[in-house]
PDB file of N, CA and C in Angstrom:
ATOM      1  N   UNK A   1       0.846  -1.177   0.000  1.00  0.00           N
ATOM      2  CA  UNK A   1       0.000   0.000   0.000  1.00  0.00           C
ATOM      3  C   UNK A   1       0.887   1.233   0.000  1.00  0.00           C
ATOM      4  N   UNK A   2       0.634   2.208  -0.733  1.00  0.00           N
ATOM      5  CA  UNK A   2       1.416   3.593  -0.960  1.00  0.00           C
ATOM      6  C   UNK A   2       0.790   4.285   0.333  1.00  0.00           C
ATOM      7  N   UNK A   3       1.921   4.964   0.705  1.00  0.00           N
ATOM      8  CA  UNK A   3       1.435   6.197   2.091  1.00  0.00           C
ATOM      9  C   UNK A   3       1.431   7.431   1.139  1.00  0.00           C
ATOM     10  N   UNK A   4       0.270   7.887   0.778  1.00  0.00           N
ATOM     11  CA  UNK A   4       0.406   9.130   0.090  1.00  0.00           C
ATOM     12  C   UNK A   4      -0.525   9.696   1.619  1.00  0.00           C
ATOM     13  N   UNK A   5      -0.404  10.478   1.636  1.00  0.00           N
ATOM     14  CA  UNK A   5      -0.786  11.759   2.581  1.00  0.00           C
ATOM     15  C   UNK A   5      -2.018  12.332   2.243  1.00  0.00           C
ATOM     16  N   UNK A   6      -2.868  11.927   3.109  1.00  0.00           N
ATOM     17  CA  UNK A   6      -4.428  12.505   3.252  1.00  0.00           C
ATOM     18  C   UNK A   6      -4.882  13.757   3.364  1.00  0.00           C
ATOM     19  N   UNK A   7      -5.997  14.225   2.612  1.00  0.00           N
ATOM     20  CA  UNK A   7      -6.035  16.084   2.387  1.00  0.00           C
ATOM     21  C   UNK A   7      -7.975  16.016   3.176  1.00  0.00           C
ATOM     22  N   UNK A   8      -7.867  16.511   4.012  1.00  0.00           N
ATOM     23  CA  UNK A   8      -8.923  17.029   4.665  1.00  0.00           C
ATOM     24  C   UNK A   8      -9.645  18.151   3.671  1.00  0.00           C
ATOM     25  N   UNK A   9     -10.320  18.294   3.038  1.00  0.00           N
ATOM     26  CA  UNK A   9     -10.856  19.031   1.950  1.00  0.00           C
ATOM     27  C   UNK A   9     -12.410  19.531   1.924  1.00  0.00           C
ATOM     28  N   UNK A  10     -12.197  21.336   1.890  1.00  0.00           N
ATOM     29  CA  UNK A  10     -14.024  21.623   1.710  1.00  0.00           C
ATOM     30  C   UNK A  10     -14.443  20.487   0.377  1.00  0.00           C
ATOM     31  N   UNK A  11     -15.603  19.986   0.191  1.00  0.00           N
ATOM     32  CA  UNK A  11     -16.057  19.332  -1.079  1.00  0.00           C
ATOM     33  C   UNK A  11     -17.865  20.121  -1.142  1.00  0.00           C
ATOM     34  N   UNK A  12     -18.182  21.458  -1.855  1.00  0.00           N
ATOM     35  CA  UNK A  12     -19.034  22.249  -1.784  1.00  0.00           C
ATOM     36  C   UNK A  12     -19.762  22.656  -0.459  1.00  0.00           C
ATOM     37  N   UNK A  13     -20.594  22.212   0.184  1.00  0.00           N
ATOM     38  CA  UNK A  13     -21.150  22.387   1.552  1.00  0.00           C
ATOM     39  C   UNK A  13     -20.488  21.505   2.335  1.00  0.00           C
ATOM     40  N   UNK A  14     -20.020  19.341   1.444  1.00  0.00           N
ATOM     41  CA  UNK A  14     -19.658  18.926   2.770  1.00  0.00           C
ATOM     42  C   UNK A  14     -17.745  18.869   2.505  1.00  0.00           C
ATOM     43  N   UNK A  15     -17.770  17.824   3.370  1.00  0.00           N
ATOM     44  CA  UNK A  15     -15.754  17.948   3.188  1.00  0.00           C
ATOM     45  C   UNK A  15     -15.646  16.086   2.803  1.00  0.00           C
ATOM     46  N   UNK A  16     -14.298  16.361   2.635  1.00  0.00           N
ATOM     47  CA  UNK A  16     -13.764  14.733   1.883  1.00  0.00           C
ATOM     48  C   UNK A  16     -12.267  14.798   1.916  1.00  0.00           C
ATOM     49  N   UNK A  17     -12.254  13.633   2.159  1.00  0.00           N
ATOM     50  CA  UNK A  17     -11.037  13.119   2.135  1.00  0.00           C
ATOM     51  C   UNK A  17     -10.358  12.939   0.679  1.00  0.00           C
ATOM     52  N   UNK A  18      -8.642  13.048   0.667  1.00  0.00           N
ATOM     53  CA  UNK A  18      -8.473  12.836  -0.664  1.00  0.00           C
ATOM     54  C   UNK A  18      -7.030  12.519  -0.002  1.00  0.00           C
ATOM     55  N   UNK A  19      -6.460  11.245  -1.404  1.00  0.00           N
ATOM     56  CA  UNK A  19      -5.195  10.981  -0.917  1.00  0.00           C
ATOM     57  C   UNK A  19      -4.753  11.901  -1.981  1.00  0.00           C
ATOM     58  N   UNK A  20      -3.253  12.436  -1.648  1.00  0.00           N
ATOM     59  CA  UNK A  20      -2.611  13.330  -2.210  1.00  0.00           C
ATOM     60  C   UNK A  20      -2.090  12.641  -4.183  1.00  0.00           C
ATOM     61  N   UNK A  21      -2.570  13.723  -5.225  1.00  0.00           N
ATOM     62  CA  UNK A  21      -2.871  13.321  -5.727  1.00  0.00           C
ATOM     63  C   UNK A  21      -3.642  12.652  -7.033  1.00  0.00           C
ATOM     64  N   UNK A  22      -4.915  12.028  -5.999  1.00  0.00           N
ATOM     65  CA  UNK A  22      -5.977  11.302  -6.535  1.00  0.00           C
ATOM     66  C   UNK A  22      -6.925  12.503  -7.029  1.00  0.00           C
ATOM     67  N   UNK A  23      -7.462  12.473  -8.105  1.00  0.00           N
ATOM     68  CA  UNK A  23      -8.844  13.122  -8.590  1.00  0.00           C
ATOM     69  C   UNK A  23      -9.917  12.782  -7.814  1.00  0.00           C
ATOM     70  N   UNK A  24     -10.387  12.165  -7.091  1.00  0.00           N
ATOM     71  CA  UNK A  24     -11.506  11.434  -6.677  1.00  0.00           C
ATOM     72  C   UNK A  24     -11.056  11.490  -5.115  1.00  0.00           C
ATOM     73  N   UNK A  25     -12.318  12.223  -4.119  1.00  0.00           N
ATOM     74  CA  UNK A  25     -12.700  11.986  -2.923  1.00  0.00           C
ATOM     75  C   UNK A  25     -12.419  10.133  -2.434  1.00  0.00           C
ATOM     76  N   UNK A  26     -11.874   9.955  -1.359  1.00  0.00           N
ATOM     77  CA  UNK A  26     -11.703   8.684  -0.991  1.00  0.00           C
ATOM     78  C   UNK A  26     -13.393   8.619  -0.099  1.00  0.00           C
ATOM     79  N   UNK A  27     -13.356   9.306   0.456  1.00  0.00           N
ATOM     80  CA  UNK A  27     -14.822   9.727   0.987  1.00  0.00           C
ATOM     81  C   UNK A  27     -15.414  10.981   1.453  1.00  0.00           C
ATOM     82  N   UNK A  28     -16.925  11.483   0.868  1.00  0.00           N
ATOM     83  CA  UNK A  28     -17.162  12.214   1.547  1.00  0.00           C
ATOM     84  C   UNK A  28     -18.407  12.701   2.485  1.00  0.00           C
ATOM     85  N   UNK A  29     -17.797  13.136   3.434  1.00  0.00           N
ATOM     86  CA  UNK A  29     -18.939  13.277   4.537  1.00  0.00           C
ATOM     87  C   UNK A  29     -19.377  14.947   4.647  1.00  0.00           C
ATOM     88  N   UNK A  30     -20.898  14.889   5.654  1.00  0.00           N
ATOM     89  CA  UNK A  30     -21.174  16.106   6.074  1.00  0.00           C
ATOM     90  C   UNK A  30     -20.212  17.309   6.934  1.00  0.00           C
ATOM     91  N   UNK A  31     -19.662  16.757   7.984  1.00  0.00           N
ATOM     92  CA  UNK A  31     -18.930  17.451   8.859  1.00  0.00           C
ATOM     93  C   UNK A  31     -17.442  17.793   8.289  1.00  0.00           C
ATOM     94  N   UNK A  32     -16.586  18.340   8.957  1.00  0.00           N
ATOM     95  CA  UNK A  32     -14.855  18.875   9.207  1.00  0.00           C
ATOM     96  C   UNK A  32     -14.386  17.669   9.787  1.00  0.00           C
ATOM     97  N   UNK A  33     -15.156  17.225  11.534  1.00  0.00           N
ATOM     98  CA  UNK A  33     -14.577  16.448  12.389  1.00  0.00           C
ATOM     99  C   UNK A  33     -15.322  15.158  11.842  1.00  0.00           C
ATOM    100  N   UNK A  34     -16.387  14.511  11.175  1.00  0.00           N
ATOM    101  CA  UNK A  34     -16.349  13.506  10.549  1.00  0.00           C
ATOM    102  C   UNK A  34     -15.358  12.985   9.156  1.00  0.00           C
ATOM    103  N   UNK A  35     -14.685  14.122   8.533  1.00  0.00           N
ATOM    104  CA  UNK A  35     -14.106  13.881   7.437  1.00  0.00           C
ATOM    105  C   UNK A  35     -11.944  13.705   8.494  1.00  0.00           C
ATOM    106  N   UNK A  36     -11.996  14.354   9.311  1.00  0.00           N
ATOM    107  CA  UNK A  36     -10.964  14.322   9.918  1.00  0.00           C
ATOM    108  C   UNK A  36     -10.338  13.000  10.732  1.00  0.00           C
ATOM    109  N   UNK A  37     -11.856  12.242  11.084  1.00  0.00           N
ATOM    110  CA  UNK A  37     -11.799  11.470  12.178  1.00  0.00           C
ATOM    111  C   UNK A  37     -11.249  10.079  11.145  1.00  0.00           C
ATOM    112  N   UNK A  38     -12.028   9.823   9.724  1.00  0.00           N
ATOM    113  CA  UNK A  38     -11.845   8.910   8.029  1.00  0.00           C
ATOM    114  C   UNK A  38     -10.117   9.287   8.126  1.00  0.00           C
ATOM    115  N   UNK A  39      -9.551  10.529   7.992  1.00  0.00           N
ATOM    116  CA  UNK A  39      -8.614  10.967   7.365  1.00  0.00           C
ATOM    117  C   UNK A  39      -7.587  10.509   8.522  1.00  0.00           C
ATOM    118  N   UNK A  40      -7.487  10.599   9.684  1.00  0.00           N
ATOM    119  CA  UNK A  40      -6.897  10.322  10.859  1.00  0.00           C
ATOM    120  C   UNK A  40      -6.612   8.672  10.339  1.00  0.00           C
ATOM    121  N   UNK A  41      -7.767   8.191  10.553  1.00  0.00           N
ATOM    122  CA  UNK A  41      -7.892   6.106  10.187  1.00  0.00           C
ATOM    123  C   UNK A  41      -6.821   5.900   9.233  1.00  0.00           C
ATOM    124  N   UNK A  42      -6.924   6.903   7.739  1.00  0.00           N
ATOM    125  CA  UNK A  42      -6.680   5.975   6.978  1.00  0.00           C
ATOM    126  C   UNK A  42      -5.113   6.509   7.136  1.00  0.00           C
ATOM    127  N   UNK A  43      -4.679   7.722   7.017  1.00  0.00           N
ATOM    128  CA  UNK A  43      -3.431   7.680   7.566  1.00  0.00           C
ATOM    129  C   UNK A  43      -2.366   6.964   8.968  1.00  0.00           C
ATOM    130  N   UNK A  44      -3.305   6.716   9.730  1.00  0.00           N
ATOM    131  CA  UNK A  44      -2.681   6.013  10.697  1.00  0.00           C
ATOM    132  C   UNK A  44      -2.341   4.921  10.102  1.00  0.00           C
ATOM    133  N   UNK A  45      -3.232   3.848   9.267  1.00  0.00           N
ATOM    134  CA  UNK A  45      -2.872   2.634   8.415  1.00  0.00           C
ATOM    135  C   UNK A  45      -2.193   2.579   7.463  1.00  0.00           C
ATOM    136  N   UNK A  46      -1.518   3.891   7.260  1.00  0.00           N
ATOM    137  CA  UNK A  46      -0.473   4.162   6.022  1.00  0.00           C
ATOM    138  C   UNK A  46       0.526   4.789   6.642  1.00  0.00           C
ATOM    139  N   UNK A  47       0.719   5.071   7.398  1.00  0.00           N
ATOM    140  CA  UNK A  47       1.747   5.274   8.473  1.00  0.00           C
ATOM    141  C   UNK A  47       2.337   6.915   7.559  1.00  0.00           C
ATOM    142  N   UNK A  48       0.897   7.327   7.140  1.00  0.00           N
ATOM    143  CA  UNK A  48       1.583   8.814   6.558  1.00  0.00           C
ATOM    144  C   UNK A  48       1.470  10.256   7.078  1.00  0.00           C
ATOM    145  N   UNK A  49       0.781  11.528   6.316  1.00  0.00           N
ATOM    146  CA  UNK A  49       0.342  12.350   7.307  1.00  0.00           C
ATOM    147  C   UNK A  49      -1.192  12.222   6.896  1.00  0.00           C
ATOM    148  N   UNK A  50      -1.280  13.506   8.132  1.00  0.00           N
ATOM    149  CA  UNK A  50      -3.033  14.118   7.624  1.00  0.00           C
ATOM    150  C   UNK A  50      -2.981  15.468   7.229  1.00  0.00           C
ATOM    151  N   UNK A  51      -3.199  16.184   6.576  1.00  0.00           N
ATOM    152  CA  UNK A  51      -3.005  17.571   6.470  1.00  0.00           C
ATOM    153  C   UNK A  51      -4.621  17.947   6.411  1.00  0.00           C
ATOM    154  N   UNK A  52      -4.812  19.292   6.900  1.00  0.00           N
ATOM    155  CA  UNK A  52      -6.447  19.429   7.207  1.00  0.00           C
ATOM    156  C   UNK A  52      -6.313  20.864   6.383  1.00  0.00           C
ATOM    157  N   UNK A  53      -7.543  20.676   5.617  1.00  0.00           N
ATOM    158  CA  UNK A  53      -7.448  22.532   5.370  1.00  0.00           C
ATOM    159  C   UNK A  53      -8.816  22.968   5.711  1.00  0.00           C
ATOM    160  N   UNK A  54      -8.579  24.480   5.227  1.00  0.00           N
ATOM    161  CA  UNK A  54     -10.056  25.130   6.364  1.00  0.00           C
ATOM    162  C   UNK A  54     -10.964  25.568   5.023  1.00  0.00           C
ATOM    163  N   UNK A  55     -11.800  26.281   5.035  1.00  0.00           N
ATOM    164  CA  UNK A  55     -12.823  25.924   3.368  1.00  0.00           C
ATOM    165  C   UNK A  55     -12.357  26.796   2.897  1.00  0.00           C
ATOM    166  N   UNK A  56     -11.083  28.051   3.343  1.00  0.00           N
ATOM    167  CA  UNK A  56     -10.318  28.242   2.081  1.00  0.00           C
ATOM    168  C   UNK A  56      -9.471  27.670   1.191  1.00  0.00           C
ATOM    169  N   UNK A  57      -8.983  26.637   1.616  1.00  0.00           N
ATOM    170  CA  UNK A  57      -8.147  25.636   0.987  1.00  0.00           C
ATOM    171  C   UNK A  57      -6.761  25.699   1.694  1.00  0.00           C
ATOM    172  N   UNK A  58      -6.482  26.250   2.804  1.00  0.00           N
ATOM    173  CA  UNK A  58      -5.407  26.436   3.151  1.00  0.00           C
ATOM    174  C   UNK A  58      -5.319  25.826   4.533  1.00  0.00           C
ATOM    175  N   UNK A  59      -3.637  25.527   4.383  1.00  0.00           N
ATOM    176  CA  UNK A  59      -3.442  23.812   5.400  1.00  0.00           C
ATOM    177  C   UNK A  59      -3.366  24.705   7.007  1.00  0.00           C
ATOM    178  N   UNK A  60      -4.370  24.436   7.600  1.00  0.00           N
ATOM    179  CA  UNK A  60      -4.542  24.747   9.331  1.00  0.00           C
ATOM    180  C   UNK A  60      -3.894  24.142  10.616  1.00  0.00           C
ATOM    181  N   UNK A  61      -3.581  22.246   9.611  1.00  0.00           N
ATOM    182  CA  UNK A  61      -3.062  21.558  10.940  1.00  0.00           C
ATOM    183  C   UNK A  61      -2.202  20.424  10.020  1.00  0.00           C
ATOM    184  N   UNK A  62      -1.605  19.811  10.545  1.00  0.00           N
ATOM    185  CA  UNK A  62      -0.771  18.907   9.878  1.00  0.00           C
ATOM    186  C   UNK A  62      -0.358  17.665  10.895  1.00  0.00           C
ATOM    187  N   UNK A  63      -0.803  16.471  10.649  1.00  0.00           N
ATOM    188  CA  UNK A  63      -0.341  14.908  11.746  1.00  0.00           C
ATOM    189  C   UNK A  63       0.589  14.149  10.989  1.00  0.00           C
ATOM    190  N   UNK A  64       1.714  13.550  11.729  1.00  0.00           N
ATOM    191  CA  UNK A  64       1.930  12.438  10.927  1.00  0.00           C
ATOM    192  C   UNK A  64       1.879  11.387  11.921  1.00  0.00           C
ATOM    193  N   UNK A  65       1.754  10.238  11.043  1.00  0.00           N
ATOM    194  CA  UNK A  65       1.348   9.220  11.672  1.00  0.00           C
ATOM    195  C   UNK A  65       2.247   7.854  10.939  1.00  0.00           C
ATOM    196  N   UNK A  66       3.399   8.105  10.810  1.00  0.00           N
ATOM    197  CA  UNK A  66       4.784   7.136  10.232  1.00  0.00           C
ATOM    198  C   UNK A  66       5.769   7.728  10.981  1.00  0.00           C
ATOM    199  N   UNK A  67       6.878   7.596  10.034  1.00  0.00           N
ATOM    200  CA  UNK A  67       8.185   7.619  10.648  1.00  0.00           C
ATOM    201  C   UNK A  67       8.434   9.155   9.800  1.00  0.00           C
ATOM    202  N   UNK A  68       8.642  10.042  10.772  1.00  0.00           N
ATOM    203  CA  UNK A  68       8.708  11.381  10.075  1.00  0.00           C
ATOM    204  C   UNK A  68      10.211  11.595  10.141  1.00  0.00           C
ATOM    205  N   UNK A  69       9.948  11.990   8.207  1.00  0.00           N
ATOM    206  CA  UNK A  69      11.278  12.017   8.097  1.00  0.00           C
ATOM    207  C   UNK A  69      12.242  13.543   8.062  1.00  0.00           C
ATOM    208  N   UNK A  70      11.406  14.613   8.684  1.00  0.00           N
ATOM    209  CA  UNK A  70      11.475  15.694   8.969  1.00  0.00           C
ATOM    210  C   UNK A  70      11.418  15.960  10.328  1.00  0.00           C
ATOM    211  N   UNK A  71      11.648  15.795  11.695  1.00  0.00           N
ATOM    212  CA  UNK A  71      10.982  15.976  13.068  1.00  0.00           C
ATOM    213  C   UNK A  71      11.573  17.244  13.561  1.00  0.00           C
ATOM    214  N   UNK A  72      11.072  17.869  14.356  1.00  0.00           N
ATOM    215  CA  UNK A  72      11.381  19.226  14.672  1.00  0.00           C
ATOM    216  C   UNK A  72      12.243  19.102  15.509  1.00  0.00           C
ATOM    217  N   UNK A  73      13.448  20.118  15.411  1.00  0.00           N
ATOM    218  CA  UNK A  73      14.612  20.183  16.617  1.00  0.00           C
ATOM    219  C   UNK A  73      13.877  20.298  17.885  1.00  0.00           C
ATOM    220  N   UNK A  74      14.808  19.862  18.777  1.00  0.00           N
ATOM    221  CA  UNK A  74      14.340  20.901  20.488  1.00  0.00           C
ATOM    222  C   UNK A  74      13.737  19.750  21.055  1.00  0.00           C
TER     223      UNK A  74
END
C-alpha cells in the first residue's frame, strides 16, 4: 500500500477526504470532524500524514502518523 498523505478538503457544503494526488474523494462526509476522524484512520494505516485545510483551501493543521522524516529540533 502507498502512504500518500491525506487532504482534509471543503467538497461544496460537505468535506472529503483525498489521498494526495488522486482526482476522486476517498470519501465524503457532512462534517470537518467527521471527514478528519476517516482521514486520521486511513493515515494512521499508512503510516503517513493528515493535512487538514479550512474551506479556504489552506493547510490549518498537519499529523503524521509514520516515521517522520522531517521531526522538529528541540
Amino acid at each position: 500500500m502507498s502512504k500518500k498523505n491525506q487532504h482534509v478538503v471543503p467538497h461544496g457544503k460537505e468535506w472529503a477526504v483525498k489521498g494526495a494526488g488522486n482526482g476522486k474523494a476517498t470519501v465524503i462526509v457532512p462534517t470537518q470532524q467527521e471527514a478528519i476522524a476517516k482521514g486520521r484512520e486511513i493515515a494512521q494505516n499508512q503510516g503517513s500524514e493528515l493535512l487538514i485545510h479550512n474551506r479556504q483551501g489552506q493547510i490549518r493543521e498537519k499529523n503524521t502518523y509514520g516515521v517522520d522524516q522531517h521531526p522538529p529540533k528541540g
